[in-house]
N, C-alpha and C. Protein backbone atom coordinates (compact mmCIF):
# COMPACT_ATOMS: atom_id res chain seq x y z
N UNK A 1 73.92 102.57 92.54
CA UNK A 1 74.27 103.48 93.63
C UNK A 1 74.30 104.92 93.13
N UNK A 2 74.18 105.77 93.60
CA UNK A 2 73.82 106.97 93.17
C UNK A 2 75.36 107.99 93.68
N UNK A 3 75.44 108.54 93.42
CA UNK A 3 76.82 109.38 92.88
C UNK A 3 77.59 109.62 94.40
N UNK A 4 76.39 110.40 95.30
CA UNK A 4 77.07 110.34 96.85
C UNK A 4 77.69 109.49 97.76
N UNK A 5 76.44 107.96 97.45
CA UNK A 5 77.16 107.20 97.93
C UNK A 5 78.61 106.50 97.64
N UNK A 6 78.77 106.71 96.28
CA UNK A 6 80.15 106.63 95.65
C UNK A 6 81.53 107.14 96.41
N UNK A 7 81.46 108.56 96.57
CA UNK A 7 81.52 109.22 97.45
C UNK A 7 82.11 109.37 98.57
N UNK A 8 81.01 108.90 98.97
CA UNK A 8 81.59 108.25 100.76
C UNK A 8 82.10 107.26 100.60
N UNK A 9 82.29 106.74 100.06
CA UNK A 9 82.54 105.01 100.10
C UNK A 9 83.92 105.69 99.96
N UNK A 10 84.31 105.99 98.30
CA UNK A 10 86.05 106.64 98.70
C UNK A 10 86.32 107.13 99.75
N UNK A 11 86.10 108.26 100.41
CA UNK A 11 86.36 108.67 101.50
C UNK A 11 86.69 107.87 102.52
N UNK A 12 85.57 106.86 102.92
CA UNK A 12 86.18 105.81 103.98
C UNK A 12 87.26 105.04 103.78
N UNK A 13 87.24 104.27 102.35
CA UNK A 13 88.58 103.88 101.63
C UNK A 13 89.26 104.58 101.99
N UNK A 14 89.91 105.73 101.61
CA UNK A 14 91.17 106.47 101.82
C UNK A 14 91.75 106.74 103.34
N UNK A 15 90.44 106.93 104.02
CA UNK A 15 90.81 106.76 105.88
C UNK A 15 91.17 105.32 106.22
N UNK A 16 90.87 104.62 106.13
CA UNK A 16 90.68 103.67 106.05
C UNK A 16 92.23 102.61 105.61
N UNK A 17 93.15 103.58 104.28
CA UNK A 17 94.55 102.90 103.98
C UNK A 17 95.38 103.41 104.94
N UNK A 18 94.41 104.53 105.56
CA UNK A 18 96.02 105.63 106.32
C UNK A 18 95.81 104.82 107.34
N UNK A 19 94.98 104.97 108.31
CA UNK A 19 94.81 104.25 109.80
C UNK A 19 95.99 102.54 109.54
N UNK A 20 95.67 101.89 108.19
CA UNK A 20 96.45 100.47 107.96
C UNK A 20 98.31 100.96 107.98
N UNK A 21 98.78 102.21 107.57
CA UNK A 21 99.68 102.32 107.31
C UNK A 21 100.36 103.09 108.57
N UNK A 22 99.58 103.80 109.00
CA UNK A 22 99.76 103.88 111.16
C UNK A 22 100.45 102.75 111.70
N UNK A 23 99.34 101.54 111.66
CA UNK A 23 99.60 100.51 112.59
C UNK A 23 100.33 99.52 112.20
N UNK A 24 101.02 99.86 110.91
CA UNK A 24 102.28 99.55 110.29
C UNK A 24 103.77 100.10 110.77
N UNK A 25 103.31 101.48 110.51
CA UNK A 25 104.96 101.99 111.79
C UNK A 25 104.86 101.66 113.20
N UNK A 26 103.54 101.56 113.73
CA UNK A 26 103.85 101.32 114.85
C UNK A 26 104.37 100.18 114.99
N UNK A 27 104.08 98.81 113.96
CA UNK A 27 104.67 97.85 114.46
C UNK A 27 105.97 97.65 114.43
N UNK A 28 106.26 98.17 113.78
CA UNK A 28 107.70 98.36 113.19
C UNK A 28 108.47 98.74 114.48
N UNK A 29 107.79 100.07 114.97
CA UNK A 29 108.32 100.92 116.27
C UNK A 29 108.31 99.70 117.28
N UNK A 30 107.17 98.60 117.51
CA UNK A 30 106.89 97.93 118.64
C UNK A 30 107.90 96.88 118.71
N UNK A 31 108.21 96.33 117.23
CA UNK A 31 109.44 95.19 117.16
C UNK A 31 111.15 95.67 117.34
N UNK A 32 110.70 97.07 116.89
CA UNK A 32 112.41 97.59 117.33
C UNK A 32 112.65 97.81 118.61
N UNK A 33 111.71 98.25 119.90
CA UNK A 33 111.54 97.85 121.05
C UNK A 33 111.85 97.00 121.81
N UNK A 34 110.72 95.60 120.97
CA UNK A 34 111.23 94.46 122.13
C UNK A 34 112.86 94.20 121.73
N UNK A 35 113.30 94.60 120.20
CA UNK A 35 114.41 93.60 119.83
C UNK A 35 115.44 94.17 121.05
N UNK A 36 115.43 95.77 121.34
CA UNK A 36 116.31 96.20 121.80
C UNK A 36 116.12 95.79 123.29
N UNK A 37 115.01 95.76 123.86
CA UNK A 37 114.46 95.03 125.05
C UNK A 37 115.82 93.86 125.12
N UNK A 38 115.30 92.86 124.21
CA UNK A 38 115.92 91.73 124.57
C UNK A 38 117.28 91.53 124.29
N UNK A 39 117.82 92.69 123.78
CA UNK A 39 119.41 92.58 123.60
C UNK A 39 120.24 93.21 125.03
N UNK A 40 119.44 94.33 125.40
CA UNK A 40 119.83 94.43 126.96
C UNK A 40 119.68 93.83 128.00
N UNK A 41 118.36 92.78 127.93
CA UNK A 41 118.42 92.01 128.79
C UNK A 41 119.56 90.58 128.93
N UNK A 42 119.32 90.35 127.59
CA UNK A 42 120.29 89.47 127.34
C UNK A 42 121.63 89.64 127.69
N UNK A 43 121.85 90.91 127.43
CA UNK A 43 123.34 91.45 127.58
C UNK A 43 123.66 91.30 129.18
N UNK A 44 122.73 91.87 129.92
CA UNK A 44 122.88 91.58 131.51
C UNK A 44 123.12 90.34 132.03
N UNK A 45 122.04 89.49 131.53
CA UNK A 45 122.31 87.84 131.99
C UNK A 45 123.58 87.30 131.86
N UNK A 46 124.15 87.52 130.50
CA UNK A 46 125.49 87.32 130.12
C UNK A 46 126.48 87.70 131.12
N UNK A 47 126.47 89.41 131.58
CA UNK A 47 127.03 89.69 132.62
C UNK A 47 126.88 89.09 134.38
N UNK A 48 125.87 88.53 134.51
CA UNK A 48 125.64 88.09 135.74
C UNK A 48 126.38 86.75 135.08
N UNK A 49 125.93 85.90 134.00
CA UNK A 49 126.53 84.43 134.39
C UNK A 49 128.51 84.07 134.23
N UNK A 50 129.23 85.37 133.48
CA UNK A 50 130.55 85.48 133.64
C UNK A 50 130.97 86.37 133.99
């Protein structure tokens, strides 16, 4: 392979860890969501059934 294509290849690598480490907080963000989702909902049901 010749030196450029080297190159690019890092480049995409390195875009490539960030975009993985994005959709890492987001999941993070998406599970702290539902958890809190389902602790208020929960919390209501509780209140409707006593």
């Amino acid at each position: 392979m010749s030196e450029e294509t080297l190159e690019l290849d890092e480049e995409f690598l390195e875009e490539e860890e960030e975009e993985e480490e994005e959709s890492r907080d987001w999941g993070k963000i998406g599970i702290a969501m539902l958890f809190f989702l389902v602790v208020i909902i929960g919390y209501y049901i509780v209140q409707a059934l006593f």
